[in-house]
N, C-alpha and C. Protein backbone atom coordinates (compact mmCIF):
# COMPACT_ATOMS: atom_id res chain seq x y z
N UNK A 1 0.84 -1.17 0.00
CA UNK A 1 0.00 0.00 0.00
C UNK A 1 0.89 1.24 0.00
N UNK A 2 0.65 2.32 -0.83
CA UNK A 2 1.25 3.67 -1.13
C UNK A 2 0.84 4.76 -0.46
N UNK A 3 1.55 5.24 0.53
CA UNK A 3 0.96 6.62 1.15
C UNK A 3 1.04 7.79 0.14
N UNK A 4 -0.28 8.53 0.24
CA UNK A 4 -0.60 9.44 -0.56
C UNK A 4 0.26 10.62 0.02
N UNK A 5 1.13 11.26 -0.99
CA UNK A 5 1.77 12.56 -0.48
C UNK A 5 1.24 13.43 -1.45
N UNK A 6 0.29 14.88 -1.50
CA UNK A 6 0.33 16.05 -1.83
C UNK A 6 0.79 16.12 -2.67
N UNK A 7 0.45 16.64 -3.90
CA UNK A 7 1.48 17.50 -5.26
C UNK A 7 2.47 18.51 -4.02
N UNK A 8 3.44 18.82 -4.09
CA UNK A 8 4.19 20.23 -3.42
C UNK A 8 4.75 19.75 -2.14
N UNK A 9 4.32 18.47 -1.65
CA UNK A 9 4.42 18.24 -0.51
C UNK A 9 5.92 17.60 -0.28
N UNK A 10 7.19 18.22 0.70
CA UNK A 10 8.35 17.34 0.84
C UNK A 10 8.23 16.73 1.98
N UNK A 11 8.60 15.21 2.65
CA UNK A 11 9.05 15.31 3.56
C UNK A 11 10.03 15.52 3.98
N UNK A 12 10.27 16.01 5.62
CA UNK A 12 11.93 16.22 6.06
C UNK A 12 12.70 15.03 6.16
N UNK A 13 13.62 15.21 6.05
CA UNK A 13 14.46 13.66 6.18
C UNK A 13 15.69 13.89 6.98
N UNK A 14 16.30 12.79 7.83
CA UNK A 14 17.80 13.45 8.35
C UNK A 14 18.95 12.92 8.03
N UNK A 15 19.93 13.42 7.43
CA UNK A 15 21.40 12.39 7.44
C UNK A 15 22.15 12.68 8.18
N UNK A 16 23.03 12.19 8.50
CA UNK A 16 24.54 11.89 9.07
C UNK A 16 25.71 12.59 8.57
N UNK A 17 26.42 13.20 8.74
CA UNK A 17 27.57 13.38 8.53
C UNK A 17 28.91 12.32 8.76
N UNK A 18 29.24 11.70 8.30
CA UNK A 18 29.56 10.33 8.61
C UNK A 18 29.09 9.28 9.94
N UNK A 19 28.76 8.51 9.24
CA UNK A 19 28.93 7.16 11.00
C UNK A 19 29.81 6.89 11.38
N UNK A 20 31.15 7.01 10.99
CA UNK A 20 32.26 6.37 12.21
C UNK A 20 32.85 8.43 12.68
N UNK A 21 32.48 8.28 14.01
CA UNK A 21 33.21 9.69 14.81
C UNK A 21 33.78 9.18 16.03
N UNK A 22 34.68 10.31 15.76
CA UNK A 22 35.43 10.13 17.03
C UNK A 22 35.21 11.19 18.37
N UNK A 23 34.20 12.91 18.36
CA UNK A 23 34.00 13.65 18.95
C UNK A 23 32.66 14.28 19.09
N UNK A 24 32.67 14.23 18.06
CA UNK A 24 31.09 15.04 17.57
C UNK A 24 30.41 14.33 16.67
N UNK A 25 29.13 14.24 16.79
CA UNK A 25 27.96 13.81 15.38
C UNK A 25 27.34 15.26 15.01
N UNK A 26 27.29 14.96 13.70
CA UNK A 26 25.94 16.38 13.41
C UNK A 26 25.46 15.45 12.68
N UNK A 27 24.65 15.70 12.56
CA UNK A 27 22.62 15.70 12.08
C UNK A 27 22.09 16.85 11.71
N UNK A 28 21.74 16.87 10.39
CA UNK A 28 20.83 17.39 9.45
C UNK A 28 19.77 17.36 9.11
N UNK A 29 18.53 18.11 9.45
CA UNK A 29 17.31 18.06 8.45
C UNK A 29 17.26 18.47 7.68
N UNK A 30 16.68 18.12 6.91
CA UNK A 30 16.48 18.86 5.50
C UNK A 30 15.30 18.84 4.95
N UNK A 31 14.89 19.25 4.00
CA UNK A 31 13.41 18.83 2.54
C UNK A 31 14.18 17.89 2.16
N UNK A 32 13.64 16.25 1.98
CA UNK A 32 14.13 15.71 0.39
C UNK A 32 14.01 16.66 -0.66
N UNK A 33 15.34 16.90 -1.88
CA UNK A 33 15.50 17.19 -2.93
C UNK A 33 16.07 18.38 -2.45
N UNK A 34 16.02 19.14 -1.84
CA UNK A 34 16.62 20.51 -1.53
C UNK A 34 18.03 20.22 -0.32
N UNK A 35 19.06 21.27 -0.79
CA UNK A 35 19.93 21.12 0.51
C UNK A 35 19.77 21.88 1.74
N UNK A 36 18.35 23.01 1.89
CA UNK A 36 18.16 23.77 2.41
C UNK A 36 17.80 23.23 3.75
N UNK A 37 18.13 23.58 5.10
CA UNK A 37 17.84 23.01 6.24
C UNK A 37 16.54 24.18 6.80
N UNK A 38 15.40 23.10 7.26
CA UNK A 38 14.41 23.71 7.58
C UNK A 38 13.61 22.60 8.20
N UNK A 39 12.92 23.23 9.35
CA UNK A 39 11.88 22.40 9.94
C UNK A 39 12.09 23.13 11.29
N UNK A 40 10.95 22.14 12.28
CA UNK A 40 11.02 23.19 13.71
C UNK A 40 11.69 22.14 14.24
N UNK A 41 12.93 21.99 15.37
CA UNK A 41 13.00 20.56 15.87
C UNK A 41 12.91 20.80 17.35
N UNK A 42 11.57 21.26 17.97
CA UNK A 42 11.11 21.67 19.40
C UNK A 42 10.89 20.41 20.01
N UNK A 43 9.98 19.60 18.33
CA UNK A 43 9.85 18.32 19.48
C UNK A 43 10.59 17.14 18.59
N UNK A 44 11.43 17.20 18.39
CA UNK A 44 12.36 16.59 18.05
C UNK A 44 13.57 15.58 19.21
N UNK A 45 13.71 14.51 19.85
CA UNK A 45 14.65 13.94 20.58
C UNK A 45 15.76 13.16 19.35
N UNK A 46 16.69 12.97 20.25
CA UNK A 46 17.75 11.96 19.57
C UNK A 46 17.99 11.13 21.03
N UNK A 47 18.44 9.65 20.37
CA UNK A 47 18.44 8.97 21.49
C UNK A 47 19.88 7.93 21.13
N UNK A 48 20.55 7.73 21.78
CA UNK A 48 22.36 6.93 21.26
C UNK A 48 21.57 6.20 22.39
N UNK A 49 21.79 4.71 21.42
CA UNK A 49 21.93 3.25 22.36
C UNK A 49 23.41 2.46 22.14
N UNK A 50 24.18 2.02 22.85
CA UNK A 50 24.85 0.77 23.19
C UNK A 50 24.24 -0.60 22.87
N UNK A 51 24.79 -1.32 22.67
CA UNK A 51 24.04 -2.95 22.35
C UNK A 51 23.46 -3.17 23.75
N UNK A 52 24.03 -2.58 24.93
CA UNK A 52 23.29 -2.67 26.05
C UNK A 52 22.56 -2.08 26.71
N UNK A 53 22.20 -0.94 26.31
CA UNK A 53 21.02 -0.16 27.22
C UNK A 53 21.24 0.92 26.18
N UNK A 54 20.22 2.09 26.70
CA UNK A 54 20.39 4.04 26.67
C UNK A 54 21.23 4.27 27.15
N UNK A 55 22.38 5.03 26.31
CA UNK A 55 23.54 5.81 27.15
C UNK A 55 23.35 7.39 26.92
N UNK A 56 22.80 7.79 25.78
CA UNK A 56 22.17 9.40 26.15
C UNK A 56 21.49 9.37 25.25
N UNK A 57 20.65 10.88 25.98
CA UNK A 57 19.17 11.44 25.14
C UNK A 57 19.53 12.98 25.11
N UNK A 58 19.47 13.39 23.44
CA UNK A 58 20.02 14.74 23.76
C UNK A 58 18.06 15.51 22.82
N UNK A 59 18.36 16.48 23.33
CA UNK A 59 16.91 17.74 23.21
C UNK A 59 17.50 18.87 22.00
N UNK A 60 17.24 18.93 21.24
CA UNK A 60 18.38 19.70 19.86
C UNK A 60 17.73 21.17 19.98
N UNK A 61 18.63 22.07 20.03
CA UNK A 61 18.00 23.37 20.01
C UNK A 61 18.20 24.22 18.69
N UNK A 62 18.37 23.43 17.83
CA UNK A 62 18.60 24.29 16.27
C UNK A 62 18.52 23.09 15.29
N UNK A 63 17.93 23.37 13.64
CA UNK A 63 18.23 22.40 12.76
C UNK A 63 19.24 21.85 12.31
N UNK A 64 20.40 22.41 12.94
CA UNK A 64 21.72 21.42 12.51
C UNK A 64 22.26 20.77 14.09
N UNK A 65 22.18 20.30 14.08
CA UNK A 65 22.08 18.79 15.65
C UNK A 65 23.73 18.47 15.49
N UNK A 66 24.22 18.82 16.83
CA UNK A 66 25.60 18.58 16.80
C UNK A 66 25.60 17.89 18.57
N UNK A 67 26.31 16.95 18.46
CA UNK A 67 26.20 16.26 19.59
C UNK A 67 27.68 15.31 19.85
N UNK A 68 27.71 15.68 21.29
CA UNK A 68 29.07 15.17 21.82
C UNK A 68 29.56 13.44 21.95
N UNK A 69 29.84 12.91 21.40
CA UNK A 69 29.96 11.43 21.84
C UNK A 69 31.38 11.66 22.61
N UNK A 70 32.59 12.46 22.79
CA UNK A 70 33.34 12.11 23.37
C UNK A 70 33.68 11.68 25.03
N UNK A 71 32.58 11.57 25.16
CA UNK A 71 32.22 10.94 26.71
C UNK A 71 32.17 9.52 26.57
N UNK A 72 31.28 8.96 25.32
CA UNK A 72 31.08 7.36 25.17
C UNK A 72 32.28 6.76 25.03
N UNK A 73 32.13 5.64 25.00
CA UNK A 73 33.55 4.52 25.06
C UNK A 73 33.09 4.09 23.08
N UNK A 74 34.28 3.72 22.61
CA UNK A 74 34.28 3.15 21.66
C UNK A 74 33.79 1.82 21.17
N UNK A 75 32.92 2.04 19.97
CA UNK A 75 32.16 1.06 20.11
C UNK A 75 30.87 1.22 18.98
N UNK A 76 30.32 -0.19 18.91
CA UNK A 76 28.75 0.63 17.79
C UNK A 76 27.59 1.15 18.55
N UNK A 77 26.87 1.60 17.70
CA UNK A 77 25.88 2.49 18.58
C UNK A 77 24.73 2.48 17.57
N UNK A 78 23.03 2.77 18.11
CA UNK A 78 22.26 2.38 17.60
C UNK A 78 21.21 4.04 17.26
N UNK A 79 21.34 4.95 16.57
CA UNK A 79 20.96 6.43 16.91
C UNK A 79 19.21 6.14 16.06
N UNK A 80 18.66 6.95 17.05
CA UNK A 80 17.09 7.12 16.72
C UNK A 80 16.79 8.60 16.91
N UNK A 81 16.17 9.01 16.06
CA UNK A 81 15.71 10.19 15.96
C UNK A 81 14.10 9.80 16.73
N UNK A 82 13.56 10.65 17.42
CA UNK A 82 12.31 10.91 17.80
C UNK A 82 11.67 12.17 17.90
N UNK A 83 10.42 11.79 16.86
CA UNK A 83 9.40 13.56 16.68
C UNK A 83 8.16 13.20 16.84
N UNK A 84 7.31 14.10 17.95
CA UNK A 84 6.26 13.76 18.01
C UNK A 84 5.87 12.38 18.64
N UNK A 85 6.89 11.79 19.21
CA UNK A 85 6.18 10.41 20.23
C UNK A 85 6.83 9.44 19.34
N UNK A 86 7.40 9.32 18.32
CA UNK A 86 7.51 7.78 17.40
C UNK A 86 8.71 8.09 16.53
N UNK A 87 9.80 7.18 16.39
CA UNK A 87 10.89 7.30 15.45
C UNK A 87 10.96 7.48 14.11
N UNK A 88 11.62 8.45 14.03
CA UNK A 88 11.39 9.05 12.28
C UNK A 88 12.69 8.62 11.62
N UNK A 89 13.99 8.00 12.12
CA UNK A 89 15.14 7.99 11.27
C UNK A 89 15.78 7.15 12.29
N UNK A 90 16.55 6.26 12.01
CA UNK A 90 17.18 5.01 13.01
C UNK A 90 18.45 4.95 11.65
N UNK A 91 19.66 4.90 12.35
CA UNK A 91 20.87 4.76 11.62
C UNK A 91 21.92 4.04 12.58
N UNK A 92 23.06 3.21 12.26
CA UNK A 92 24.16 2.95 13.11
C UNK A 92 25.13 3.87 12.68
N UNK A 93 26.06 4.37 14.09
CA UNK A 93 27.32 4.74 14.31
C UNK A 93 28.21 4.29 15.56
N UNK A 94 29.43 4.55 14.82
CA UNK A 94 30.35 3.95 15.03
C UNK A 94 31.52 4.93 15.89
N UNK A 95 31.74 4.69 16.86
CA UNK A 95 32.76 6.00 18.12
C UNK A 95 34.01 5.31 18.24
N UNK A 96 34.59 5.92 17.43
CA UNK A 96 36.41 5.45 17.55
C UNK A 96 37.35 6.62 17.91
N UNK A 97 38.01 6.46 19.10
CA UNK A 97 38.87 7.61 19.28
C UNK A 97 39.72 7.21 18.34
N UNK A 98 40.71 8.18 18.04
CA UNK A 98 41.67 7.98 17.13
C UNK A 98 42.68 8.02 17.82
């Protein structure tokens, strides 16, 4: 089954700036098709899992999402975006000091 999207209508989408970091992640929203960053991200969470539990939940106060991993230990990691109550973008990264 095909969800109906609007003539005009984009959704936002988020990428990565690489998955393997060693200090910082940023995160991007964007429009699909445009490089322009836009959207509100008030209710926007990000959430970094470990293969073993939640190790942080960060609250983003601007559309370009920059976030510290240099506290975590090295290792894979499981990142979920959350808007509005339910996950909009789930990606793996990877925290290697150098």
């Amino acid at each position: 089954m095909r969800a109906h999207v609007p003539i005009g209508f984009s959704l936002p989408y988020y990428s990565l700036e690489g998955n393997i970091v060693s200090q910082e992640l940023t995160i991007k929203k964007s429009i699909k098709g445009t490089k322009e960053k836009v959207g509100d991200v008030s209710s926007l969470r990000v959430e970094i899992y470990s293969l073993q539990n939640k190790v942080k939940t960060v609250e983003p106060l601007s559309k370009e999402i920059k976030i510290s991993v240099s506290d975590l230990p090295d290792g894979n990691y499981i990142l979920n975006m959350v808007e509005a109550g339910r996950v909009v973008f789930t990606d793996r990264i990877i925290i290697k000091k150098y």
